[in-house]
N, C-alpha and C. Protein backbone atom coordinates (compact mmCIF):
# COMPACT_ATOMS: atom_id res chain seq x y z
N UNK A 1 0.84 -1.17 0.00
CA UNK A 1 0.00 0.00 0.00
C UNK A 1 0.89 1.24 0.00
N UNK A 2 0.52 2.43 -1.33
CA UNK A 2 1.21 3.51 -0.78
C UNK A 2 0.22 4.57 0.05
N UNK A 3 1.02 5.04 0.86
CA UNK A 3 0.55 6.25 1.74
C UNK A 3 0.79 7.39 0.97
N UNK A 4 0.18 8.35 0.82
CA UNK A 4 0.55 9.58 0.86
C UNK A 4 -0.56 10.73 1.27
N UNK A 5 0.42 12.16 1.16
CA UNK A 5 -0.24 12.98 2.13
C UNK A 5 -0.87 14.38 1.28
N UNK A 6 -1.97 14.50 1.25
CA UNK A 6 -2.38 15.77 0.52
C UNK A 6 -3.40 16.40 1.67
N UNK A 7 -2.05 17.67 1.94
CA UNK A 7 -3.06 19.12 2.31
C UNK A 7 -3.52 18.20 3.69
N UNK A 8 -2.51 17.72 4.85
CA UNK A 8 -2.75 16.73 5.74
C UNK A 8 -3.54 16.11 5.56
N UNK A 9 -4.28 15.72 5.13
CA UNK A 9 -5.06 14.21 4.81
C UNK A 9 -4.03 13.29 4.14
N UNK A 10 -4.33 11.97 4.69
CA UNK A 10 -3.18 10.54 4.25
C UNK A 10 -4.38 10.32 3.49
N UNK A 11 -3.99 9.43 1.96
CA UNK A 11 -4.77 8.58 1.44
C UNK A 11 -3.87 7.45 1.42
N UNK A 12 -4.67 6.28 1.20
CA UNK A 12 -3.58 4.67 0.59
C UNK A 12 -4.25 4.42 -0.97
N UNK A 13 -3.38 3.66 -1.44
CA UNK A 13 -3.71 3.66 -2.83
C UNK A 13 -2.77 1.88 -2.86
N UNK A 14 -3.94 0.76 -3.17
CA UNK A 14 -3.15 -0.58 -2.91
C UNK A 14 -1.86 -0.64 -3.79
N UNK A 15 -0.95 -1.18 -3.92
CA UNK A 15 0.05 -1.10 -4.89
C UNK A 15 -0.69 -1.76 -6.11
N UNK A 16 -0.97 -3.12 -6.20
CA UNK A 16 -1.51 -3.31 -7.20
C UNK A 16 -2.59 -2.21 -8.31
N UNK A 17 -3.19 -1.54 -7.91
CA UNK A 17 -3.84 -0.39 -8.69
C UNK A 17 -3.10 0.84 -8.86
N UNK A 18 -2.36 0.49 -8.47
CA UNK A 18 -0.88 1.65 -8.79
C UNK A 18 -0.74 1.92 -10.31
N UNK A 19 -0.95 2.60 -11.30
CA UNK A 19 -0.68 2.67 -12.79
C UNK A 19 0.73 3.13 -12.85
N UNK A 20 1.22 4.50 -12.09
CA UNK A 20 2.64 4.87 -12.17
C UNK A 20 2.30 5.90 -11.29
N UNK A 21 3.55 6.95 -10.94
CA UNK A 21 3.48 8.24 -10.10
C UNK A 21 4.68 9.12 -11.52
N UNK A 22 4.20 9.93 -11.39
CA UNK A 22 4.89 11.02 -12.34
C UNK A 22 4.83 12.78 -11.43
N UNK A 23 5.78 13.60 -12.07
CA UNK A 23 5.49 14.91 -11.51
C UNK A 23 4.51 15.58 -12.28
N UNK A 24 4.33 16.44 -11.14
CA UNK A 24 2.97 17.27 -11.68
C UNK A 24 3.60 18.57 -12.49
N UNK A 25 3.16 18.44 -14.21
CA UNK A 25 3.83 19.55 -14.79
C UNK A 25 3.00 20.99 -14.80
N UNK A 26 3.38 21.74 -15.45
CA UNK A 26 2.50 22.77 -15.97
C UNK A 26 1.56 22.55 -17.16
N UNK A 27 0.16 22.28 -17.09
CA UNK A 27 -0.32 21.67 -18.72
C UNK A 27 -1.65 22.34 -18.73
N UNK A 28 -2.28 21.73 -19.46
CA UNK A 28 -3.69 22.65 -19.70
C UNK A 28 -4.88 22.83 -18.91
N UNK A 29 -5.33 23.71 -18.86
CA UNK A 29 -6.55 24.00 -17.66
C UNK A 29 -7.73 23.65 -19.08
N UNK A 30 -8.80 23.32 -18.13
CA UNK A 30 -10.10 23.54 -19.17
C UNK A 30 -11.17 24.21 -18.68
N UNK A 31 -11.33 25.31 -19.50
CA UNK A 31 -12.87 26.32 -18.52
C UNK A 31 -14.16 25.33 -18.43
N UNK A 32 -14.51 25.38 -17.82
CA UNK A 32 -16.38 24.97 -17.50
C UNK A 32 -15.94 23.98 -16.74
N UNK A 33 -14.91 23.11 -16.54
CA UNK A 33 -14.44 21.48 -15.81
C UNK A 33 -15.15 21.52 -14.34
N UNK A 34 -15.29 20.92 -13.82
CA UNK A 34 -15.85 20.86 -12.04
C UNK A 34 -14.75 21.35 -11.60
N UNK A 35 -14.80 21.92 -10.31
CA UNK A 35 -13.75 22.12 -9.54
C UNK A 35 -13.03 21.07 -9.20
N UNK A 36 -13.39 20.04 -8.92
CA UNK A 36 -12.75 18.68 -8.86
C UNK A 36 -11.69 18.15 -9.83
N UNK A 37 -11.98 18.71 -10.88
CA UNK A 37 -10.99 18.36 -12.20
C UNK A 37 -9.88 18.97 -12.07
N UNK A 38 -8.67 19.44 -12.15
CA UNK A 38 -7.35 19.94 -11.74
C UNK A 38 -6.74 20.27 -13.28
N UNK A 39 -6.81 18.84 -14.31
CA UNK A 39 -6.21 19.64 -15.49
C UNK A 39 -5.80 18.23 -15.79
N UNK A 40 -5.28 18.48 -17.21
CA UNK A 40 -5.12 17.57 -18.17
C UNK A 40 -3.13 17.43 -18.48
N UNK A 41 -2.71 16.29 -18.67
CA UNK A 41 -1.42 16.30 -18.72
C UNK A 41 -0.75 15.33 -19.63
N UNK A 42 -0.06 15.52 -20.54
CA UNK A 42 -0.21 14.47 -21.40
C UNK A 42 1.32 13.60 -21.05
N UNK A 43 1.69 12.65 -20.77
CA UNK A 43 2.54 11.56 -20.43
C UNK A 43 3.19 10.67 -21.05
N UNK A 44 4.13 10.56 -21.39
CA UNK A 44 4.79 8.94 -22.42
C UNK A 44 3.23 9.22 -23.85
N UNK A 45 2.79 10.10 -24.18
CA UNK A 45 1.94 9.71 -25.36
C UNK A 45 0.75 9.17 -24.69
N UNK A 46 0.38 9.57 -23.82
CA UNK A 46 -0.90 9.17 -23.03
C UNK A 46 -1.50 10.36 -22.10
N UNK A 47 -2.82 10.47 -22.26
CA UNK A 47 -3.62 11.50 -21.97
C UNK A 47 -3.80 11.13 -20.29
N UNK A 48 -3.59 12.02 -19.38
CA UNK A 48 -4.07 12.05 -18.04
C UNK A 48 -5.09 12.67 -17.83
N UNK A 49 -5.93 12.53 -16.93
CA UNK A 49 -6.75 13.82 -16.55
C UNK A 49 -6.99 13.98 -14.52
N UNK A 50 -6.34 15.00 -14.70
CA UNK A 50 -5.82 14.69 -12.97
C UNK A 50 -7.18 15.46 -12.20
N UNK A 51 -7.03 14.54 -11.03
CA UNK A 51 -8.60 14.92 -10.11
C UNK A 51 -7.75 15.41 -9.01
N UNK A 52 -8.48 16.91 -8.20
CA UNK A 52 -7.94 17.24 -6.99
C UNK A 52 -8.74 16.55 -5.73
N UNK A 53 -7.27 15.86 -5.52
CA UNK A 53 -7.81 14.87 -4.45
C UNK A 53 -8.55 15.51 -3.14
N UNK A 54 -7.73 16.76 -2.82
CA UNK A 54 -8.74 17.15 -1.13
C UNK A 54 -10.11 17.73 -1.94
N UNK A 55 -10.60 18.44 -3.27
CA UNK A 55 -11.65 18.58 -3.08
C UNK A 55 -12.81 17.22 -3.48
N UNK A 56 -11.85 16.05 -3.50
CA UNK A 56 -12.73 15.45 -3.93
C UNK A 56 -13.23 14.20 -2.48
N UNK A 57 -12.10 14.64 -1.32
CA UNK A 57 -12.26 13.85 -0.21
C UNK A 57 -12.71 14.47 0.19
N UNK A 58 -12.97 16.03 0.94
CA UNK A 58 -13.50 17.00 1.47
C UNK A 58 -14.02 17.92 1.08
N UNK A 59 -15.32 17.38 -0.05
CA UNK A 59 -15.99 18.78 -0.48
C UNK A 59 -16.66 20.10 0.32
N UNK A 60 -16.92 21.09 0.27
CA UNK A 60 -16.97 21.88 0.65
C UNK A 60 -15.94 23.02 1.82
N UNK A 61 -15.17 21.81 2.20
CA UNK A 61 -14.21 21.85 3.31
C UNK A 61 -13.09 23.74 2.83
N UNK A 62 -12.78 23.14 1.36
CA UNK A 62 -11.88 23.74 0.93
C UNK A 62 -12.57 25.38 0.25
N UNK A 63 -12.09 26.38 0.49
CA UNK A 63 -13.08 27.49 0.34
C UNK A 63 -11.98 28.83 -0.66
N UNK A 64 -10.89 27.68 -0.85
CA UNK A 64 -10.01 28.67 -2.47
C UNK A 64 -8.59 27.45 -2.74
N UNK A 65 -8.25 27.83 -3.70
CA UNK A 65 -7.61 26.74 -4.56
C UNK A 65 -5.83 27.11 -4.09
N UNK A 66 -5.81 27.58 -2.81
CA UNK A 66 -4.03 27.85 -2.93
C UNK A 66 -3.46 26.76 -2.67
N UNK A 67 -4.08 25.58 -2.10
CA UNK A 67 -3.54 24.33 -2.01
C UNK A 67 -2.95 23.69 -3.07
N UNK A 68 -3.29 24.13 -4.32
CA UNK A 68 -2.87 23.30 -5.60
C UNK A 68 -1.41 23.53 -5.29
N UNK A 69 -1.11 25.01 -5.31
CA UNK A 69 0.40 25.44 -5.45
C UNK A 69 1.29 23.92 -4.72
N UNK A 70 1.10 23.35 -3.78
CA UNK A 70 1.74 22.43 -3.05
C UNK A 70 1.71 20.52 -4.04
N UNK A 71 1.34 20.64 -4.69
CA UNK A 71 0.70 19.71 -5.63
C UNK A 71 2.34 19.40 -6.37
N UNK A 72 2.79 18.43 -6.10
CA UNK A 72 4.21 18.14 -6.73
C UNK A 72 3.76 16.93 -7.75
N UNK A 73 2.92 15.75 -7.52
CA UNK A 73 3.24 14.38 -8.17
C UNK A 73 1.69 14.18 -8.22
N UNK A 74 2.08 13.21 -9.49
CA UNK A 74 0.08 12.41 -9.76
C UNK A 74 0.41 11.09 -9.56
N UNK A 75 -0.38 10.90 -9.19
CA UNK A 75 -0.95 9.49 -8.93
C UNK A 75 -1.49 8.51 -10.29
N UNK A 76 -1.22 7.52 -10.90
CA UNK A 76 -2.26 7.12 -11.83
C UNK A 76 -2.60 5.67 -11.38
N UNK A 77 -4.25 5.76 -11.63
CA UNK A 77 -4.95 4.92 -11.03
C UNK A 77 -4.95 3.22 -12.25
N UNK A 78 -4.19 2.55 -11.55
CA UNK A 78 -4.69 1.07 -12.48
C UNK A 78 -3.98 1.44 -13.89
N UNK A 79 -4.58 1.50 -14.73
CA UNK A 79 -4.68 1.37 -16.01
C UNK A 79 -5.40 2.37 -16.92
N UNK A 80 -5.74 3.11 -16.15
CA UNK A 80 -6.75 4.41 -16.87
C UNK A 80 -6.17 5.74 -16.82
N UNK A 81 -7.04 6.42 -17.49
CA UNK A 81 -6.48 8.03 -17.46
C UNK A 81 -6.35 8.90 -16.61
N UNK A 82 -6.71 8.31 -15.62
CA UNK A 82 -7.20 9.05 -14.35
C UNK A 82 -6.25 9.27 -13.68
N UNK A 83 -6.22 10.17 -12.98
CA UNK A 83 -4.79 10.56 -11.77
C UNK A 83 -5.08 11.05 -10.70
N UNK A 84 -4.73 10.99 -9.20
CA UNK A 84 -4.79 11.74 -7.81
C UNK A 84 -3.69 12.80 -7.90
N UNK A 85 -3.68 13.97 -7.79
CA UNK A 85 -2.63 15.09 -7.54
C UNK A 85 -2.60 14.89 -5.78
């Protein structure tokens, strides 16, 4: 299992559903996206689309986005496009 820590909250993520960990670059925003959506990143020729993990563990909790700034690495889930920042 990995541990890690976003914005003090620990999540685990089993190793087996582990897809890879990569850094978090500078890449494209998309207007209208949920707040939940973080941004799109493209990888080895493969499309990510990264989800912000505290607003998606603690909705409402979070009440402005300076937390991203702290956002170093994604997460990719399994086999899919999907990513935890």
């Amino acid at each position: 299992m990995l541990c890690v820590e976003a914005v003090g909250v620990i999540c685990a993520v089993l190793l087996t559903e582990l897809g890879g960990i990569h850094q978090l670059k500078e890449c494209n925003n998309f207007i209208g996206r949920s707040d939940w959506y973080l941004r799109l990143q493209i990888e080895h020729n493969q499309r990510l689309d990264i989800v912000d993990t505290i607003i998606c563990v603690m909705p409402g909790k979070i009440t402005n986005k300076s937390h991203r700034r702290n956002y170093n690495y994604i997460i990719v889930l399994s086999n899919s496009e999907w990513c935890l920042a």
